[in-house]
N, C-alpha and C. Protein backbone atom coordinates (compact mmCIF):
# COMPACT_ATOMS: atom_id res chain seq x y z
N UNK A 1 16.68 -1.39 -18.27
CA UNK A 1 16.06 -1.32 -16.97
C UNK A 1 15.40 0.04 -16.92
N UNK A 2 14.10 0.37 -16.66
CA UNK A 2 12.92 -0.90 -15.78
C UNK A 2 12.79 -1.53 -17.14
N UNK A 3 11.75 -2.75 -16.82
CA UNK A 3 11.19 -3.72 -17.54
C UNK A 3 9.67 -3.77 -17.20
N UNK A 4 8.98 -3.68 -18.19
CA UNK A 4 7.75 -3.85 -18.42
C UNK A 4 7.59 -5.05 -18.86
N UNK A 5 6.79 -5.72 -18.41
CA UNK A 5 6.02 -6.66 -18.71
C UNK A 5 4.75 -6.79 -18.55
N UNK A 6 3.83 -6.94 -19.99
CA UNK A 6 2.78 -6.80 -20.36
C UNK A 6 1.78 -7.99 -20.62
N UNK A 7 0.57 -8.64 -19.95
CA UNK A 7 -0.11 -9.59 -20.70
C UNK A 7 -1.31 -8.98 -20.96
N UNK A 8 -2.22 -10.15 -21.98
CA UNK A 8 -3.56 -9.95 -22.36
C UNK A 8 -3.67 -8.49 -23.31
N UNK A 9 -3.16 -8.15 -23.91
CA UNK A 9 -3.02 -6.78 -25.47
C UNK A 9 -2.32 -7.94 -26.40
N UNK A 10 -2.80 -7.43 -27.55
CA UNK A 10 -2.26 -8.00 -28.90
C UNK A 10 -0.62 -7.11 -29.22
N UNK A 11 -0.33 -7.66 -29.91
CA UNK A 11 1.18 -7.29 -30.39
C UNK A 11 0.90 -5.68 -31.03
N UNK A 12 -0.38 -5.16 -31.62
CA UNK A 12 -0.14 -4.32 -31.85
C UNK A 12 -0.19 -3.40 -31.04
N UNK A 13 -1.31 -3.43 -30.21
CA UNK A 13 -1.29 -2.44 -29.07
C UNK A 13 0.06 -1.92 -28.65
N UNK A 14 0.67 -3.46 -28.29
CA UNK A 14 1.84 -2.83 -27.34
C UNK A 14 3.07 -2.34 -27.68
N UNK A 15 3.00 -2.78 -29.13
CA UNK A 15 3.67 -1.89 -30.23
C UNK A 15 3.63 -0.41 -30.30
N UNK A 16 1.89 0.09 -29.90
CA UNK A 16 1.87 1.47 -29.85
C UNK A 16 2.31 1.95 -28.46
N UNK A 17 2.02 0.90 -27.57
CA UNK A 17 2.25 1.34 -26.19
C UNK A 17 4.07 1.73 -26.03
N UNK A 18 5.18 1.21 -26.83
CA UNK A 18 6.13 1.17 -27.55
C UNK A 18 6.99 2.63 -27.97
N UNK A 19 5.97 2.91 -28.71
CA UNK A 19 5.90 4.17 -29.28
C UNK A 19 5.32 5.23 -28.37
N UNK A 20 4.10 5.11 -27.87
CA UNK A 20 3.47 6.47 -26.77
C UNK A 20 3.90 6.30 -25.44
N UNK A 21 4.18 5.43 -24.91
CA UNK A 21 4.05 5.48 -23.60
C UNK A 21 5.61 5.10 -23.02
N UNK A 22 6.42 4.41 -23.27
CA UNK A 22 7.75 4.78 -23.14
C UNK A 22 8.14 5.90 -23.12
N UNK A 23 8.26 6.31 -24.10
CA UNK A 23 8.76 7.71 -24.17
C UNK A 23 8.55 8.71 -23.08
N UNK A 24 6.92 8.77 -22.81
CA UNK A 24 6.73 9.34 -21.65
C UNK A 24 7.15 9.00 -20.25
N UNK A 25 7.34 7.79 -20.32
CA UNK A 25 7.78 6.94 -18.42
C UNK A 25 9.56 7.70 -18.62
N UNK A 26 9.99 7.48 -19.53
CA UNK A 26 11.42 8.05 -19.56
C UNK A 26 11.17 9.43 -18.93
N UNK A 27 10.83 10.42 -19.56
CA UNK A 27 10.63 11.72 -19.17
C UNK A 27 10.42 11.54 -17.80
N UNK A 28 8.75 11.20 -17.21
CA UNK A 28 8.58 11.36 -15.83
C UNK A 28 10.18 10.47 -15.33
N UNK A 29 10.67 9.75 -15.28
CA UNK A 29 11.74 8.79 -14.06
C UNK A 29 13.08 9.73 -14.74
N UNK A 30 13.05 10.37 -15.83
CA UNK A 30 14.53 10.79 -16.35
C UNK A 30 15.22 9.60 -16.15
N UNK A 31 14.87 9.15 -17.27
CA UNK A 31 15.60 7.51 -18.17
C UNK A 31 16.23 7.51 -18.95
N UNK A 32 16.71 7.25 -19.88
CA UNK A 32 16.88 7.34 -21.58
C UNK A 32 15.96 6.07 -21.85
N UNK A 33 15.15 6.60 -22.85
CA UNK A 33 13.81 5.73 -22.95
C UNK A 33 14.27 4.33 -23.70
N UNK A 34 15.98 4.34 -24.30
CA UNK A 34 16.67 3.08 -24.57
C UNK A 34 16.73 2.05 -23.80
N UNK A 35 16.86 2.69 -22.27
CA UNK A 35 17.07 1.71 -21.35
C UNK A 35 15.39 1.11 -21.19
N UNK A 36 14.87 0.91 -20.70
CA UNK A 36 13.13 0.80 -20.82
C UNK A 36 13.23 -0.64 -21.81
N UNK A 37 12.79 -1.77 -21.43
CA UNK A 37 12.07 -3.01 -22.17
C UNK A 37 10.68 -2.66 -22.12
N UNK A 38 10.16 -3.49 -23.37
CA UNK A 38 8.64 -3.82 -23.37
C UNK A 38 8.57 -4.88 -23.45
N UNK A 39 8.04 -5.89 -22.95
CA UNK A 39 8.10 -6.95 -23.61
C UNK A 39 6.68 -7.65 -23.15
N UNK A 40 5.44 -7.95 -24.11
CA UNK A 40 4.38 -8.86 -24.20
C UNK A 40 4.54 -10.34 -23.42
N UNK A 41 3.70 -10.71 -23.16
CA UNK A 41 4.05 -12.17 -22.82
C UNK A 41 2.48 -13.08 -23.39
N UNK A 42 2.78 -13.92 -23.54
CA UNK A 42 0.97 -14.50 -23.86
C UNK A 42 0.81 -15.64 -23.22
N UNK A 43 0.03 -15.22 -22.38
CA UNK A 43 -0.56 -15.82 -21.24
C UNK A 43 -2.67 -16.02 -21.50
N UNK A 44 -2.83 -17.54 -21.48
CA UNK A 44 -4.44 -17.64 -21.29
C UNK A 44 -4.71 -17.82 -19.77
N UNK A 45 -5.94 -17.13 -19.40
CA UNK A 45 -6.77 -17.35 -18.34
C UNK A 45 -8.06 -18.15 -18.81
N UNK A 46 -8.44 -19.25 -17.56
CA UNK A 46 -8.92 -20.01 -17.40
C UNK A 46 -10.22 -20.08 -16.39
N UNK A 47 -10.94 -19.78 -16.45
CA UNK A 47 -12.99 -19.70 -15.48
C UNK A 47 -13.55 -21.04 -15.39
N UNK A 48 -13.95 -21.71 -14.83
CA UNK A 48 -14.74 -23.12 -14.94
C UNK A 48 -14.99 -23.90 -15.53
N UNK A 49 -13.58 -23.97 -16.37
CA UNK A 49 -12.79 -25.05 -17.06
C UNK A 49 -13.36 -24.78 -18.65
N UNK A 50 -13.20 -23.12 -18.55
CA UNK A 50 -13.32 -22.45 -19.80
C UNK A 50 -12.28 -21.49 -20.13
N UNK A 51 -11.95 -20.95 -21.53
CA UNK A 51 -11.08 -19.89 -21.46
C UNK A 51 -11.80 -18.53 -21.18
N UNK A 52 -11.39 -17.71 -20.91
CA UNK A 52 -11.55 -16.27 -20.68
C UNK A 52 -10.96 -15.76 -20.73
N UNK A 53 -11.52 -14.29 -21.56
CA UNK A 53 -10.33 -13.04 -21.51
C UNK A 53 -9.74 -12.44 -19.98
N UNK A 54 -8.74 -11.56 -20.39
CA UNK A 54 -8.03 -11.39 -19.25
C UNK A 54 -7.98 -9.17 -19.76
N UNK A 55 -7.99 -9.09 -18.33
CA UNK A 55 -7.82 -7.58 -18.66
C UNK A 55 -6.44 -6.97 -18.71
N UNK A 56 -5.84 -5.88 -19.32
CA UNK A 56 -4.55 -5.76 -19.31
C UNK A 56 -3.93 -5.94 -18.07
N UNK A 57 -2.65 -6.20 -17.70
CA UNK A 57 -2.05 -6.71 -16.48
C UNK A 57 -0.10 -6.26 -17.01
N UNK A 58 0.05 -5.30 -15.87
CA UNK A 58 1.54 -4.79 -15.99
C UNK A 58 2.26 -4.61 -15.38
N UNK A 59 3.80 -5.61 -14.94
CA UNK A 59 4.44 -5.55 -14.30
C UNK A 59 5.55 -4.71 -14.54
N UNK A 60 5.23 -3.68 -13.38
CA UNK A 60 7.16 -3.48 -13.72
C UNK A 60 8.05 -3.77 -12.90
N UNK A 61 9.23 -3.96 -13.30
CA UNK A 61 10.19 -3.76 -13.06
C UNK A 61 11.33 -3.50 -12.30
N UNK A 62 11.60 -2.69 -11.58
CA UNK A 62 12.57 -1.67 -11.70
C UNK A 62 13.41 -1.16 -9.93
N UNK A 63 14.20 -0.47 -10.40
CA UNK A 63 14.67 -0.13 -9.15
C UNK A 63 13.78 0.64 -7.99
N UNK A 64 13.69 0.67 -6.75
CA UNK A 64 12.68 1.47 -5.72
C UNK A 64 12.45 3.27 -6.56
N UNK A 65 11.74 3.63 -6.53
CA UNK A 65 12.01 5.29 -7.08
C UNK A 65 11.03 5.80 -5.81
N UNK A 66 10.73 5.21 -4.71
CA UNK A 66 9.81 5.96 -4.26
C UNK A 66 8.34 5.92 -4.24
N UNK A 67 7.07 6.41 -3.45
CA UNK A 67 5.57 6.14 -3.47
C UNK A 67 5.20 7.16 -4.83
N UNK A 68 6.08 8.18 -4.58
CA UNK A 68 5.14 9.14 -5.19
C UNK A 68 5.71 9.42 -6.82
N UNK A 69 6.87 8.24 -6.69
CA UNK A 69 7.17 8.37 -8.38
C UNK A 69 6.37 7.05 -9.07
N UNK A 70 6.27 5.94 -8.07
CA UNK A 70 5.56 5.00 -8.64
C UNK A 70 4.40 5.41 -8.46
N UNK A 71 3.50 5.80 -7.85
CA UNK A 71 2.22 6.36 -7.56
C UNK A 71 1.65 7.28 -9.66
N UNK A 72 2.94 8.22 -9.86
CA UNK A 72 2.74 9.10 -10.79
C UNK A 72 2.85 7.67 -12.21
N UNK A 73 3.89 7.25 -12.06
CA UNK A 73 4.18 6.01 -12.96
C UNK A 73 2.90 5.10 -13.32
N UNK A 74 2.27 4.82 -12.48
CA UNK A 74 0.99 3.82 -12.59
C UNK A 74 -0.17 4.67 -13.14
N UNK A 75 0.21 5.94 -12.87
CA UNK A 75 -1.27 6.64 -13.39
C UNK A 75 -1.33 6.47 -15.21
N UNK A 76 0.71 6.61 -15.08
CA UNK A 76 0.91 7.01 -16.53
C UNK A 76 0.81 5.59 -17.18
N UNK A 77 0.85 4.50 -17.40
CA UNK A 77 0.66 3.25 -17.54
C UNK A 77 -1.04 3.53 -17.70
N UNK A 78 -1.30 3.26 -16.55
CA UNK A 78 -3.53 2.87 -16.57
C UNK A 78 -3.77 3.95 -17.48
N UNK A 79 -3.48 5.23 -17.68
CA UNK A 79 -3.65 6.30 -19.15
C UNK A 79 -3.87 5.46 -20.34
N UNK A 80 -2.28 4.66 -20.28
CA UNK A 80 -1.96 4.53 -21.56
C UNK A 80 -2.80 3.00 -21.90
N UNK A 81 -3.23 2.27 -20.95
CA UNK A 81 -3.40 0.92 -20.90
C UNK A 81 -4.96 1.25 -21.65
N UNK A 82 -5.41 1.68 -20.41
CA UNK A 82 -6.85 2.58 -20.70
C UNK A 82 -7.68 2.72 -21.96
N UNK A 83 -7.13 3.43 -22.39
CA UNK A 83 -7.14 4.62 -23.52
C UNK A 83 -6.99 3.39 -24.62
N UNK A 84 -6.49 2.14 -25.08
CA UNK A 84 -6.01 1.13 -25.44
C UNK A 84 -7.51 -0.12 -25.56
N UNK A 85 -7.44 -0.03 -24.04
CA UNK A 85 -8.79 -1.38 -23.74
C UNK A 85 -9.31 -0.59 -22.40
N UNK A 86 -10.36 0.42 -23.29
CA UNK A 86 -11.36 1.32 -22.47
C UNK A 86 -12.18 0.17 -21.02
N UNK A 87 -12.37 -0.70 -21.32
CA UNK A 87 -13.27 -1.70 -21.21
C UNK A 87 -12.55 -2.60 -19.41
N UNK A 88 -13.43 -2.52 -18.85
CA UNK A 88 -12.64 -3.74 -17.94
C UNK A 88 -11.96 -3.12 -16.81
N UNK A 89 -11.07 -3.81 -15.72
CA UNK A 89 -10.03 -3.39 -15.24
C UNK A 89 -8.66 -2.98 -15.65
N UNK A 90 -7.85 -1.94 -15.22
CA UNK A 90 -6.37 -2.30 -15.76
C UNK A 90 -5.58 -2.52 -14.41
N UNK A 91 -4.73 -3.70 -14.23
CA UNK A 91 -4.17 -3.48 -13.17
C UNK A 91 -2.14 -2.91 -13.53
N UNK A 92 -1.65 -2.76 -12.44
CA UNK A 92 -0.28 -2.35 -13.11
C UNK A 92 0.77 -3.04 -11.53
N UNK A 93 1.61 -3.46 -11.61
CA UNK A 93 1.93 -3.81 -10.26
C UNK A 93 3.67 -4.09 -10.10
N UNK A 94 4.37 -3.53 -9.38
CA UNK A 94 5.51 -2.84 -9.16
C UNK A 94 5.85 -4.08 -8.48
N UNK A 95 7.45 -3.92 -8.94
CA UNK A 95 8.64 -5.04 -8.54
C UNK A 95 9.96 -4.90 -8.31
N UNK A 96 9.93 -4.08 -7.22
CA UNK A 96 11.11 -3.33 -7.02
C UNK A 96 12.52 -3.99 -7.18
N UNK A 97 13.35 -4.28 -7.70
CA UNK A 97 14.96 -4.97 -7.91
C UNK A 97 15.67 -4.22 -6.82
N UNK A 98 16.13 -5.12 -5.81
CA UNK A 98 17.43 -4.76 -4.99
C UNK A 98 18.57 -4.73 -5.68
N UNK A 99 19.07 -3.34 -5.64
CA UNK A 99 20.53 -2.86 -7.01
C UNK A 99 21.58 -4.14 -6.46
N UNK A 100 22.01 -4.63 -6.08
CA UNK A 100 23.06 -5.66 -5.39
C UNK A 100 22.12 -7.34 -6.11
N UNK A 101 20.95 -7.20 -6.58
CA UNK A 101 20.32 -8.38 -7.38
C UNK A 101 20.28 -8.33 -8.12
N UNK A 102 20.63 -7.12 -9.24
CA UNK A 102 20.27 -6.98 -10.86
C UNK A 102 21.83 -6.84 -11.14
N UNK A 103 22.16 -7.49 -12.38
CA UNK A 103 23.06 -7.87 -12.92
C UNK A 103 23.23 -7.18 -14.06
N UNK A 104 24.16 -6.62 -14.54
CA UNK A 104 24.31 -6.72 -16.36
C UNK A 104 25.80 -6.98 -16.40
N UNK A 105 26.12 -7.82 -17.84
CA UNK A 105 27.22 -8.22 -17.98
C UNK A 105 28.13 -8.56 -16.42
N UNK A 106 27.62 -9.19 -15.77
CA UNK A 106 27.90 -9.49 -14.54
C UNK A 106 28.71 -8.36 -13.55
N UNK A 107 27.89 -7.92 -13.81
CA UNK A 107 28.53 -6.16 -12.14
C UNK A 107 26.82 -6.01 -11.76
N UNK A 108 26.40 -5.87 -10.79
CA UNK A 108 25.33 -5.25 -9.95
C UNK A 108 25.52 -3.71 -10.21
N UNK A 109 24.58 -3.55 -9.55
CA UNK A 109 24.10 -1.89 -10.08
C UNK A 109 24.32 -1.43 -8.20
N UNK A 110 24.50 -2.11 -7.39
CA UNK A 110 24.75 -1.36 -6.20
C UNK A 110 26.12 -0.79 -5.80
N UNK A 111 25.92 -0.08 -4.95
CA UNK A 111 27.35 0.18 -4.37
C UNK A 111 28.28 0.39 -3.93
């Protein structure tokens, strides 16, 4: 936890995204960048009964941290997304988990 979820990048990208950009979201939230998923999903978009590309699209995750940590978080994401697929929109879009709804090995994280 958080969880990223990523569509529309190839496996390698987000492989690098993996490598560069984790690391950094740990630092800014003070994480251990272990905890942190990546995980791709492959998803097609569809235009007037054609396929079409899709621009990167990133959900996270994660517990509330606040405007101005998610605010800093999204910049650091659209950087990294960016910089990746210059081209297009990037969107990034936050999913806050109520600690009393997230589970591991069955205990909640609230308390």
């Amino acid at each position: 936890m958080p969880h990223l979820r990523v569509r529309f990048l190839t496996e390698e990208k987000v492989q690098h995204l993996s490598e560069k950009m984790i690391p950094e979201l740990a630092s800014l939230t003070q994480t251990p960048a272990d905890h942190y998923t990546l995980e791709l999903i492959s998803s097609k978009l569809f235009s007037a009964g054609k396929p079409t590309a899709g621009d990167p699209f990133c959900e996270v995750l994660w517990f509330d941290r606040g405007p101005a940590m998610q605010d800093q978080a999204a910049e650091l994401i659209t950087r990294h997304l960016r910089a990746i697929h210059p081209e297009g929109d990037v969107v990034v879009c936050f999913l806050p988990l109520g600690r009393t709804a997230y589970y591991e090995n069955g205990r909640h994280f609230g308390s």
